[in-house]
Protein backbone atom coordinates (compact mmCIF):
# COMPACT_ATOMS: atom_id res chain seq x y z
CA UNK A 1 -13.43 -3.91 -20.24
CA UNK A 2 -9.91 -2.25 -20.35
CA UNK A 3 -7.79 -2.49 -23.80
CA UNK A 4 -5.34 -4.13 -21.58
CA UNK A 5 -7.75 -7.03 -20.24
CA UNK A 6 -9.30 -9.56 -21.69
CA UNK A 7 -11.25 -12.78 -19.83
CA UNK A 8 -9.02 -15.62 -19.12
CA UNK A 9 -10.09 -19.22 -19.01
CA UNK A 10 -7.43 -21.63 -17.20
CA UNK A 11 -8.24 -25.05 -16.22
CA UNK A 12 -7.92 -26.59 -12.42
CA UNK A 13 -5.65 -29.06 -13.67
CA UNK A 14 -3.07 -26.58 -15.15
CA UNK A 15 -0.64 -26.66 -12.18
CA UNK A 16 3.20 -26.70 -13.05
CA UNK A 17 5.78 -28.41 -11.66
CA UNK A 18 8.78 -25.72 -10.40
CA UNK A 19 5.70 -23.46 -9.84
CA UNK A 20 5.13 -24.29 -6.53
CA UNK A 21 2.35 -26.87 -7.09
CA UNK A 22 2.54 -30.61 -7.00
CA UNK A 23 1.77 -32.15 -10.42
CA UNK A 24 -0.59 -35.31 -9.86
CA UNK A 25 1.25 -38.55 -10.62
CA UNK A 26 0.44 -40.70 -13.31
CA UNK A 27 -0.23 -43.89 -12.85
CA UNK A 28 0.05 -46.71 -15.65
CA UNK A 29 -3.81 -46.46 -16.51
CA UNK A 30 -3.62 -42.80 -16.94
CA UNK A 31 -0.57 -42.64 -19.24
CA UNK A 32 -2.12 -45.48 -21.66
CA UNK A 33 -5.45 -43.68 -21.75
CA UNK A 34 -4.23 -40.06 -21.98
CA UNK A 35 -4.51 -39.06 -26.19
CA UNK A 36 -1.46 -37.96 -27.49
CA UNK A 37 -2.35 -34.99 -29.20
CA UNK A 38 -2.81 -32.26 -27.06
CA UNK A 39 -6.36 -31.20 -29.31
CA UNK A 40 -7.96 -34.28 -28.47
CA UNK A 41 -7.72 -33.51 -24.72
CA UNK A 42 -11.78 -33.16 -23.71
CA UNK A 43 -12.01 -29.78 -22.10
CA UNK A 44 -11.38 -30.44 -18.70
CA UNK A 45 -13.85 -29.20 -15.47
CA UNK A 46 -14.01 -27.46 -13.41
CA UNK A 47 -12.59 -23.71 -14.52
CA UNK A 48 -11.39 -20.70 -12.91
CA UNK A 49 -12.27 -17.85 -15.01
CA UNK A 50 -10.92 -14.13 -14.30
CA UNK A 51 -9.96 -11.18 -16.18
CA UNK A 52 -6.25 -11.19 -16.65
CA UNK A 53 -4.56 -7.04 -16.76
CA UNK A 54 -1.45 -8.35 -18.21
CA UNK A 55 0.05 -4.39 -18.11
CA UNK A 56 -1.55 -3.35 -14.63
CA UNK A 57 -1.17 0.36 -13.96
CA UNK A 58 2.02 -0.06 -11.15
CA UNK A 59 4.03 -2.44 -13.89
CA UNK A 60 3.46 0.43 -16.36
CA UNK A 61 4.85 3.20 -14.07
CA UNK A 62 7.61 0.91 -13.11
CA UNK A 63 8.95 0.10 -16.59
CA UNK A 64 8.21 4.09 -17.56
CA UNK A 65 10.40 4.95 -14.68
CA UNK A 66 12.93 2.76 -14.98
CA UNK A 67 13.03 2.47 -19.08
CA UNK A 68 13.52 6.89 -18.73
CA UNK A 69 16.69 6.16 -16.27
CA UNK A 70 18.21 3.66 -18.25
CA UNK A 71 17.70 5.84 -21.46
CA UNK A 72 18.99 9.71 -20.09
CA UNK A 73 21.93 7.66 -18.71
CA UNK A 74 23.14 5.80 -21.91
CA UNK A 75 22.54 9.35 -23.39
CA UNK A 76 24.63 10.93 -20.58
CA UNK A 77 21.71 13.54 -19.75
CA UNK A 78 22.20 13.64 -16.01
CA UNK A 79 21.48 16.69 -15.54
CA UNK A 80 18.02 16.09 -17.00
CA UNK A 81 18.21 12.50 -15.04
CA UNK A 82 19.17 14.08 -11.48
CA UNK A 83 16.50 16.78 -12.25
CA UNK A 84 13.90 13.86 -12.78
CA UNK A 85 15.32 12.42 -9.85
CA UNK A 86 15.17 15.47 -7.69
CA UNK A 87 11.25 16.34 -8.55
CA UNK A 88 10.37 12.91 -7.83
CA UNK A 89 11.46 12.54 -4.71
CA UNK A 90 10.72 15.93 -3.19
CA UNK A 91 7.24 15.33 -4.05
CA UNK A 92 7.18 11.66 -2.88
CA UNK A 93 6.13 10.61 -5.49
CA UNK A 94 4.71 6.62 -5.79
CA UNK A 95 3.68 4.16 -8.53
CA UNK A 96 0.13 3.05 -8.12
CA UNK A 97 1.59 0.17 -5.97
CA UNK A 98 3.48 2.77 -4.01
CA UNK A 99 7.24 2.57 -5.08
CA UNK A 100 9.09 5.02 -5.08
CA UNK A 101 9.64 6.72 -8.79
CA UNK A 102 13.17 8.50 -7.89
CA UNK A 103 14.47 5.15 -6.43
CA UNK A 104 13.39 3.46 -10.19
CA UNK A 105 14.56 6.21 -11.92
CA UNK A 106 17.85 5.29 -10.66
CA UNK A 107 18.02 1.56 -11.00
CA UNK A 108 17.82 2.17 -14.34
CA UNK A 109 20.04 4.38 -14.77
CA UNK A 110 22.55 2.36 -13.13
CA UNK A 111 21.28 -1.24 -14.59
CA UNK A 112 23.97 -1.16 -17.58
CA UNK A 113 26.60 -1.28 -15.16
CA UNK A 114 24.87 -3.40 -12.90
CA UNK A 115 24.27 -6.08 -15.80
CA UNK A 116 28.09 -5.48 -16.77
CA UNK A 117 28.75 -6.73 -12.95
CA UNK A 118 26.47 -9.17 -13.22
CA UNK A 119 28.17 -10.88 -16.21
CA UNK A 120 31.95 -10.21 -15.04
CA UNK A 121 30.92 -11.61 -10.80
CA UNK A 122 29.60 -14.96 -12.93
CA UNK A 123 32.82 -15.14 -14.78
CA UNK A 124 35.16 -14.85 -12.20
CA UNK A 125 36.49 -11.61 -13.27
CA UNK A 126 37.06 -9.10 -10.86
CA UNK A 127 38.91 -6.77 -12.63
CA UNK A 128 35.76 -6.43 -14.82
CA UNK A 129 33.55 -5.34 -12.08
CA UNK A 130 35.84 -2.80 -11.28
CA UNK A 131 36.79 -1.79 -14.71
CA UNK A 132 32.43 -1.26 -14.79
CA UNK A 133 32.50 0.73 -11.80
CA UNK A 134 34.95 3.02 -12.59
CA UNK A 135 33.67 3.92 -15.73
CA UNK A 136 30.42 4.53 -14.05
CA UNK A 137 31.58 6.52 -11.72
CA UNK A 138 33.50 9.19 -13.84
CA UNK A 139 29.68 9.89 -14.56
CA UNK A 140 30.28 11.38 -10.64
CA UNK A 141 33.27 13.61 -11.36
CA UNK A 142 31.46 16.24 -12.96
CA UNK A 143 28.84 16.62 -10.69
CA UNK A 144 30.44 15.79 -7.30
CA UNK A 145 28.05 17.88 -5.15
CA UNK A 146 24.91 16.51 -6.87
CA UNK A 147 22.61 14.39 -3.98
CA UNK A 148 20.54 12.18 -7.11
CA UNK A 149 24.02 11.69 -8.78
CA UNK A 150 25.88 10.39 -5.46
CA UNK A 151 22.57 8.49 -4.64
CA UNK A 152 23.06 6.64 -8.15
CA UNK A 153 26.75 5.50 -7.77
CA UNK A 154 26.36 4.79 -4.19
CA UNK A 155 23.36 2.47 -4.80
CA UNK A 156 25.94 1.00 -7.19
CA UNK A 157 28.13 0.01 -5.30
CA UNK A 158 25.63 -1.81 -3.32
CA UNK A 159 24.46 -3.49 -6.26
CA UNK A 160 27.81 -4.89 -6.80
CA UNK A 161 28.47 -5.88 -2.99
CA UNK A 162 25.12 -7.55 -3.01
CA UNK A 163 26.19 -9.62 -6.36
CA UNK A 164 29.32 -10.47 -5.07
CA UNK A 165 27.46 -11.62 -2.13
CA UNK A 166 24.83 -13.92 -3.89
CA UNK A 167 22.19 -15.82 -1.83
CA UNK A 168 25.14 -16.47 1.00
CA UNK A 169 25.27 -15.01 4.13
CA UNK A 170 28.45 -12.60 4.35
CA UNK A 171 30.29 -14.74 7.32
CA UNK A 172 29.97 -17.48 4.78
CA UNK A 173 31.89 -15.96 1.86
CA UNK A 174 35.33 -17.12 0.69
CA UNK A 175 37.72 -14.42 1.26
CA UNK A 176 38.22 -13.32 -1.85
CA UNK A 177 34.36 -12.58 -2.48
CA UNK A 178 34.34 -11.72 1.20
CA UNK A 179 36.87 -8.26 0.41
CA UNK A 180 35.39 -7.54 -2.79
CA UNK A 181 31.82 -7.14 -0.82
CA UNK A 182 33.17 -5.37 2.05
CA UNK A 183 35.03 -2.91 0.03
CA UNK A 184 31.63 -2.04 -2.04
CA UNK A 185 29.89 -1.30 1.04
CA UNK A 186 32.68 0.82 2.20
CA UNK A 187 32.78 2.66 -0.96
CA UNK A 188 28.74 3.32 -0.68
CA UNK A 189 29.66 4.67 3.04
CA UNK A 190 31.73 6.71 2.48
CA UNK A 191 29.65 8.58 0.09
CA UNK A 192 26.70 8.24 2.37
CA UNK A 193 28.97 10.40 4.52
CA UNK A 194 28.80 12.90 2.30
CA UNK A 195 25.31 13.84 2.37
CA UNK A 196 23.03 13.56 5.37
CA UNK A 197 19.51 12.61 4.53
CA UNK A 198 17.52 14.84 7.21
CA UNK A 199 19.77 18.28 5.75
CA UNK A 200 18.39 17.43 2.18
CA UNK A 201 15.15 15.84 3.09
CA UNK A 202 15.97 12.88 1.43
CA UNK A 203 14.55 9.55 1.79
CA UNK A 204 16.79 8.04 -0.98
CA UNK A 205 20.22 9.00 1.34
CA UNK A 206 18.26 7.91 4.36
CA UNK A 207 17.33 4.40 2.26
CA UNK A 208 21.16 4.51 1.43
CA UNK A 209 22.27 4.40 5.21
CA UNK A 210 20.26 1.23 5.65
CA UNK A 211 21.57 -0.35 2.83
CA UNK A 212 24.98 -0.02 4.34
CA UNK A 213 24.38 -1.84 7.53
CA UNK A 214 26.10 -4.98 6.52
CA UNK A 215 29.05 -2.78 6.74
CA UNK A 216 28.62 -1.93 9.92
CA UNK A 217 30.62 -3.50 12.63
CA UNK A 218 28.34 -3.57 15.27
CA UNK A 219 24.66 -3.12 12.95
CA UNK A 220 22.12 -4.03 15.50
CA UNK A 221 22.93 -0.88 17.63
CA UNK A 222 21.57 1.19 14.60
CA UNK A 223 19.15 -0.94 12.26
CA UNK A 224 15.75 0.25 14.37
CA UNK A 225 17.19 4.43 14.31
CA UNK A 226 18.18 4.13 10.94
CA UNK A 227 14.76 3.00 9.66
CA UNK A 228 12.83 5.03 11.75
CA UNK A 229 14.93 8.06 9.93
CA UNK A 230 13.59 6.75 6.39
CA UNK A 231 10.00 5.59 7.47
CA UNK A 232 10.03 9.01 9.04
CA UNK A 233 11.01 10.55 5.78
CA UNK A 234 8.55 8.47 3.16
CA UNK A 235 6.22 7.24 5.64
CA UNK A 236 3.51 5.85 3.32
CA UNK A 237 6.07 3.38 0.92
CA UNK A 238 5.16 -0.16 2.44
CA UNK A 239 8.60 -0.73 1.47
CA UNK A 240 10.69 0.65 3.99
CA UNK A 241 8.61 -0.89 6.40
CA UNK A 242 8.91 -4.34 4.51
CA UNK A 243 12.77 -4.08 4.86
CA UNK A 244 12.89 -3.14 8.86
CA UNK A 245 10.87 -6.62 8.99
CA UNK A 246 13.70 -8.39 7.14
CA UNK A 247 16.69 -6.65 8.79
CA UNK A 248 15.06 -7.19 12.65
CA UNK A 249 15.37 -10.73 11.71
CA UNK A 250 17.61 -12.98 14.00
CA UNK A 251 19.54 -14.06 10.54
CA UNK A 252 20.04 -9.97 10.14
CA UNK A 253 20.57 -7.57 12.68
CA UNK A 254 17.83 -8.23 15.23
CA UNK A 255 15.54 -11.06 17.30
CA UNK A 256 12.40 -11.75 16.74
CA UNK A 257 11.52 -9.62 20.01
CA UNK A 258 13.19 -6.19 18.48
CA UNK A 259 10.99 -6.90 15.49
CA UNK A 260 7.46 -7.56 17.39
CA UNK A 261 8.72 -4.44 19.24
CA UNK A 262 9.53 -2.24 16.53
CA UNK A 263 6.47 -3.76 14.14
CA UNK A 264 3.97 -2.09 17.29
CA UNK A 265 5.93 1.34 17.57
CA UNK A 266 5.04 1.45 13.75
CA UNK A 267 1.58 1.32 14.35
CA UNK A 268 1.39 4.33 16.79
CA UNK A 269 3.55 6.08 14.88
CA UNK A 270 2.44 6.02 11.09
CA UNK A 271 -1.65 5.34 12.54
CA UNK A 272 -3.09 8.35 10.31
CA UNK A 273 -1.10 6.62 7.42
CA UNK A 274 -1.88 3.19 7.78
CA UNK A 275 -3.82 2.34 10.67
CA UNK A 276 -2.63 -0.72 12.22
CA UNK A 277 -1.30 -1.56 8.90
CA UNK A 278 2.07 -0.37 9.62
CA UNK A 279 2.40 -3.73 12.13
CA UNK A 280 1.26 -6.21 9.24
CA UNK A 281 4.06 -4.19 6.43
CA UNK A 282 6.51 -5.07 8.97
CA UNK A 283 5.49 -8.66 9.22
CA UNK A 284 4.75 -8.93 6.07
CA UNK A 285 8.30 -7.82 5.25
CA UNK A 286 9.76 -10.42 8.55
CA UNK A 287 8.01 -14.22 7.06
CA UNK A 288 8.66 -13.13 3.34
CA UNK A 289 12.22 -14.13 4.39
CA UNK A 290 11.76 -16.31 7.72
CA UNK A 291 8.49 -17.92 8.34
CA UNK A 292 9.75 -18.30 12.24
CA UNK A 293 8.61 -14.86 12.55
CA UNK A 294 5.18 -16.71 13.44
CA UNK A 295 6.58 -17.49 16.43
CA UNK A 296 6.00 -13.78 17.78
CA UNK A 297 3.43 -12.50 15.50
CA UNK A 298 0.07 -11.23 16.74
CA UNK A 299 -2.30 -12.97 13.96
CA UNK A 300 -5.47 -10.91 15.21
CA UNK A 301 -2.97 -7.68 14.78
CA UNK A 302 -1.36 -8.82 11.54
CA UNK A 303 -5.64 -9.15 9.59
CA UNK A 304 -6.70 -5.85 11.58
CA UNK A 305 -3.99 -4.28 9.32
CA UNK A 306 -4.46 -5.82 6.56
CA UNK A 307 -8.17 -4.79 6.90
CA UNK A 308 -6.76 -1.38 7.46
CA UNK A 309 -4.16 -1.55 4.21
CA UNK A 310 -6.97 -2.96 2.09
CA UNK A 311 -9.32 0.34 3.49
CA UNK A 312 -6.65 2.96 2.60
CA UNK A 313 -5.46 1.46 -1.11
CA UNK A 314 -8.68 -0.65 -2.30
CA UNK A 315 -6.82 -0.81 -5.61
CA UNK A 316 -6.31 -4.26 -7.75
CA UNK A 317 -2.43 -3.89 -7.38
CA UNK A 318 -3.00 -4.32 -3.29
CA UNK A 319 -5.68 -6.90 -3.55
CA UNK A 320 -3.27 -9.19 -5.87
CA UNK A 321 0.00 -8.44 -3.30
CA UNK A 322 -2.41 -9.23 -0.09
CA UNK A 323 -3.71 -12.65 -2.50
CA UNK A 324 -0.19 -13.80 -3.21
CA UNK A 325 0.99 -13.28 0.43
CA UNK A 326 -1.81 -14.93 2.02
CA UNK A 327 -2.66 -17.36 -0.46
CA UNK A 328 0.91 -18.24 -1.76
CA UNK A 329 3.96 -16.99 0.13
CA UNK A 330 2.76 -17.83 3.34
CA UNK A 331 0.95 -21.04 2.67
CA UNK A 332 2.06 -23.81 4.28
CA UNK A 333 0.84 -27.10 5.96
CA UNK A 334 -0.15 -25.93 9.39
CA UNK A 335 -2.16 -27.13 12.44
CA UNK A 336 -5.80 -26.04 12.74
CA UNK A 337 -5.90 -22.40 14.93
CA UNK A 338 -2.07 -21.86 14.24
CA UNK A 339 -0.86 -18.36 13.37
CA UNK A 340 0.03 -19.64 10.50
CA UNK A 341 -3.43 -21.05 9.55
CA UNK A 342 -5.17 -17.49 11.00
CA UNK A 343 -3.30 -15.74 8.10
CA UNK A 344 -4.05 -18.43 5.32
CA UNK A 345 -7.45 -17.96 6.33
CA UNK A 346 -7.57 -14.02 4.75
CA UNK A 347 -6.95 -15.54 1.43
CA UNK A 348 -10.77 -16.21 0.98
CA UNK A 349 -11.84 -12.83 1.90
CA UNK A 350 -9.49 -10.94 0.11
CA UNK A 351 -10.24 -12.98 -3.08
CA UNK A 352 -14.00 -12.53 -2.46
CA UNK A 353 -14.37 -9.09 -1.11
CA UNK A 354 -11.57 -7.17 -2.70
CA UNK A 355 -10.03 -9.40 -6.05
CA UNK A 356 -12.00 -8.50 -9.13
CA UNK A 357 -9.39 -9.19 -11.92
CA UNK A 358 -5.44 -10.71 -11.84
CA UNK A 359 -2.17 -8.84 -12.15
CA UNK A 360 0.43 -12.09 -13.35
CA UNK A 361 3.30 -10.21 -12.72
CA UNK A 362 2.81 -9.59 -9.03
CA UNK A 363 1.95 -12.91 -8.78
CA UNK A 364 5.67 -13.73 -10.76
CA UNK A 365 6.94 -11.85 -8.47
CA UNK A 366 5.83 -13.29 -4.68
CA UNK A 367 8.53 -15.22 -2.74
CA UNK A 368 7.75 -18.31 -2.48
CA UNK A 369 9.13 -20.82 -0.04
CA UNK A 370 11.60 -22.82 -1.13
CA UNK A 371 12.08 -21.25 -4.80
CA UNK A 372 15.07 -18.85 -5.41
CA UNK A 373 13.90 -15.61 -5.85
CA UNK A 374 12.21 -14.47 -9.36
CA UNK A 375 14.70 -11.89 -10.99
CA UNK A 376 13.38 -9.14 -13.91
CA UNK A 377 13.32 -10.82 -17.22
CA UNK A 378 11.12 -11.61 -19.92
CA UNK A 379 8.08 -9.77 -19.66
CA UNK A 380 5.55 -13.25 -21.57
CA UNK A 381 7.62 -15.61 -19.36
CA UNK A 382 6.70 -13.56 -16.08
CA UNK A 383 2.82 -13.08 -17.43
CA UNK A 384 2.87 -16.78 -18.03
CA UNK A 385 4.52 -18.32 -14.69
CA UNK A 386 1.85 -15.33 -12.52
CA UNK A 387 -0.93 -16.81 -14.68
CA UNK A 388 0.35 -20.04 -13.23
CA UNK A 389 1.13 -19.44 -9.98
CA UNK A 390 -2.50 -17.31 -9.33
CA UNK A 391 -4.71 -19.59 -11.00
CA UNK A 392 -3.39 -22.93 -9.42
CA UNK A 393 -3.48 -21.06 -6.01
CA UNK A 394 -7.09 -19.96 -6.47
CA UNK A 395 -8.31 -23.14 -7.51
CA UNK A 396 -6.57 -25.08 -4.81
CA UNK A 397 -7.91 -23.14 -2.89
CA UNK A 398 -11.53 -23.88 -3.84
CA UNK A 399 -11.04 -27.27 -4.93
CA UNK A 400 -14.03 -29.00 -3.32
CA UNK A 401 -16.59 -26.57 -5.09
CA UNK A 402 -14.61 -26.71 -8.31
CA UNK A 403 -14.21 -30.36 -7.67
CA UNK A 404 -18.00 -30.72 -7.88
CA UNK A 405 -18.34 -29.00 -11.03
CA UNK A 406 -18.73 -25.49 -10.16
CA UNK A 407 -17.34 -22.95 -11.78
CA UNK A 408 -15.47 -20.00 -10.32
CA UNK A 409 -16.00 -16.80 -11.95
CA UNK A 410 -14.34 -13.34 -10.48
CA UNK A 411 -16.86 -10.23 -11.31
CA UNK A 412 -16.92 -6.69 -11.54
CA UNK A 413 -19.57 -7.42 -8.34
CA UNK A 414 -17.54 -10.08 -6.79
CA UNK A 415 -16.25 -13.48 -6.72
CA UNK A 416 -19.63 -16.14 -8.11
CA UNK A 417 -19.55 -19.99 -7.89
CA UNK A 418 -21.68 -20.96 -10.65
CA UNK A 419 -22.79 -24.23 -11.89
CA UNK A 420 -20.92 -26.18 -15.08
CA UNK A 421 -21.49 -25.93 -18.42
């Protein structure tokens, strides 16, 4: 077994409330007989028992990437940064869960600043943000011409337009918040301007021009061209295709015919990449946001590609983000043959054909309905609330075997219900 892994033991009963799972209520009986010190507690049955990879290979890459950003900025090596950033995205280059390395590179760089905004927006400060940004952007000044360096300030300014615009829609914003948002995106325009993304072959500038489009008076004219320019550009990162799902979105910049539409066209034209997979990104992308996206959504379609996705990248990372999306995101009471209930239903293959140990932090990480979404933070708090989140899914899951005294145990050969201690 890896350094990194080591066997995990939870117990059936270990869901959390603000979790996503229901604790049991206690009754009367049950809080006179329950012992008060935790050690007394008999060992309770049944058990879900998996390896747990605490520091998968994709969280790795990801904190490399974005640790080396944040560093070569506050050392004011951006030449050596934009370099870094130049490399990596000429050659693509992907984390083992297929994000992009130049796009981390430069979150980092810029997440300083970003946190600087962060603190000032929750203050009420304004001047603040502003007094950030400028300082950041004098980084700009002596390298005006430089693509990564532009990218970097540009994607800082949407940072800032997207904190000023907090879970709210933008028509819903005071006016004050309202200006300070519009004249972010205007400032990350105008420098998309500058440098066109099909001249440099540059997926972050094409990523840019879709990050823009809630600065765009009239949006839905453009949203499906602009994407197709990215997905075009980096066709096999999932998560361009992820965010046309979102942005076809009736709540965005499309309806939920545009997206069935656009989700197809995807399919014929990235097939060599990812089969029919391309359709179930999309959609994947669409009910992480808005489960009404069921309402168009070819369910016979949407498991063909994740057949297909699972086929290209057999890899733990995808077989923990298929889990949590099937088994957690999208998991909802549902009627019997719904499309709903047709993607629910992958959960038990993907755990038995394709899940042989857990990642927490993807787990940590899955939308789920009805909870604001999980920002970057402690790395043991993340573990801890994944651990959570996967094991009380699992063993909800399989509650009428584990119910019975079975055990569930996840092996290098497969998924095993064995019998209780």
């Amino acid at each position: 077994m890896l350094p990194t892994m080591r066997n995990f033991t939870d117990r059936f009963a270990a869901f959390r409330a603000g979790q996503g799972f229901a604790a049991p209520a206690k009754t009367e009986d049950s809080k006179k007989a329950a012992p008060q010190d935790p050690s007394e507690v008999a060992p309770l049955r049944p058990r879900v028992e998996i390896p747990i990879c605490d520091r998968a290979p994709d969280a790795q890459a990801r904190e490399k990437a974005f640790c080396r950003g944040q560093f070569l900025a506050r050392q004011d090596c951006w030449e050596e940064l934009t370099e870094e950033m130049n490399k990596a995205e000429a050659a693509r280059e992907l984390t083992p869960g297929l994000a992009s390395v130049a796009q981390i590179l430069a979150k980092g760089a810029r997440s300083d600043m970003t946190h600087a905004a962060r603190i000032a927006i929750a203050k009420g400060q304004p001047k603040n943000v502003n007094a950030s940004l400028s300082a950041f952007a004098a980084n700009l000044e002596d390298m005006p011409d430089s693509p990564a360096m532009g990218y970097i300030m540009a994607m800082a300014h949407v940072d800032v337009a997207q904190l000023w615009r907090g879970a709210s829609q933008a028509r819903d914003l005071a006016p004050q918040r309202r200006e300070a948002f519009d004249s972010q995106l205007r400032a990350a325009t105008a420098l998309a301007d500058q440098f066109d993304p099909f001249e440099l072959s540059s997926p972050l500038w094409a990523q840019v021009r879709c990050a823009v489009l809630d600065g765009d008076p009239h949006p839905a004219q453009r949203v499906s061209d602009d994407y197709e320019d990215l997905i075009d550009l980096d066709p096999q990162n999932p998560t361009h295709l992820m965010a046309l799902g979102r942005d076809l979105l009736p709540r965005r910049f499309g309806m939920l015919e545009t997206l069935d539409d656009q989700a197809r066209r995807k399919v014929s034209q990235l097939n060599d990449v990812w089969g029919t997979g391309a359709y179930t990104w999309v959609y994947i992308g669409a009910l992480q946001s808005d489960p009404a996206a069921l309402r168009r959504i070819d369910p016979e379609l949407f498991v063909e590609g994740l057949h297909d996705i699972l086929g290209r990248y057999p890899s733990q990372d995808m077989a923990n983000r298929l889990a949590a999306f099937t088994g957690l995101t999208i998991a909802a009471p549902c009627e019997a043959g719904s499309a709903r209930a047709r993607l629910m239903e992958c959960f038990n293959w993907i755990l038995q054909d394709h899940m042989r140990e857990l990642h927490p932090l993807i787990w940590a990480a899955a939308p789920v309905p009805g909870k604001p979404e999980i920002e970057q933070g402690d790395t043991a708090y993340l573990t801890e609330l994944g651990r959570t989140r996967a094991i009380g899914t699992i063993a909800q899951h399989f509650a009428p075997a584990l119910d019975a005294g079975r055990r569930l145990v996840f092996t290098p050969d497969g998924l095993q219900l064995r019998k209780g201690d």
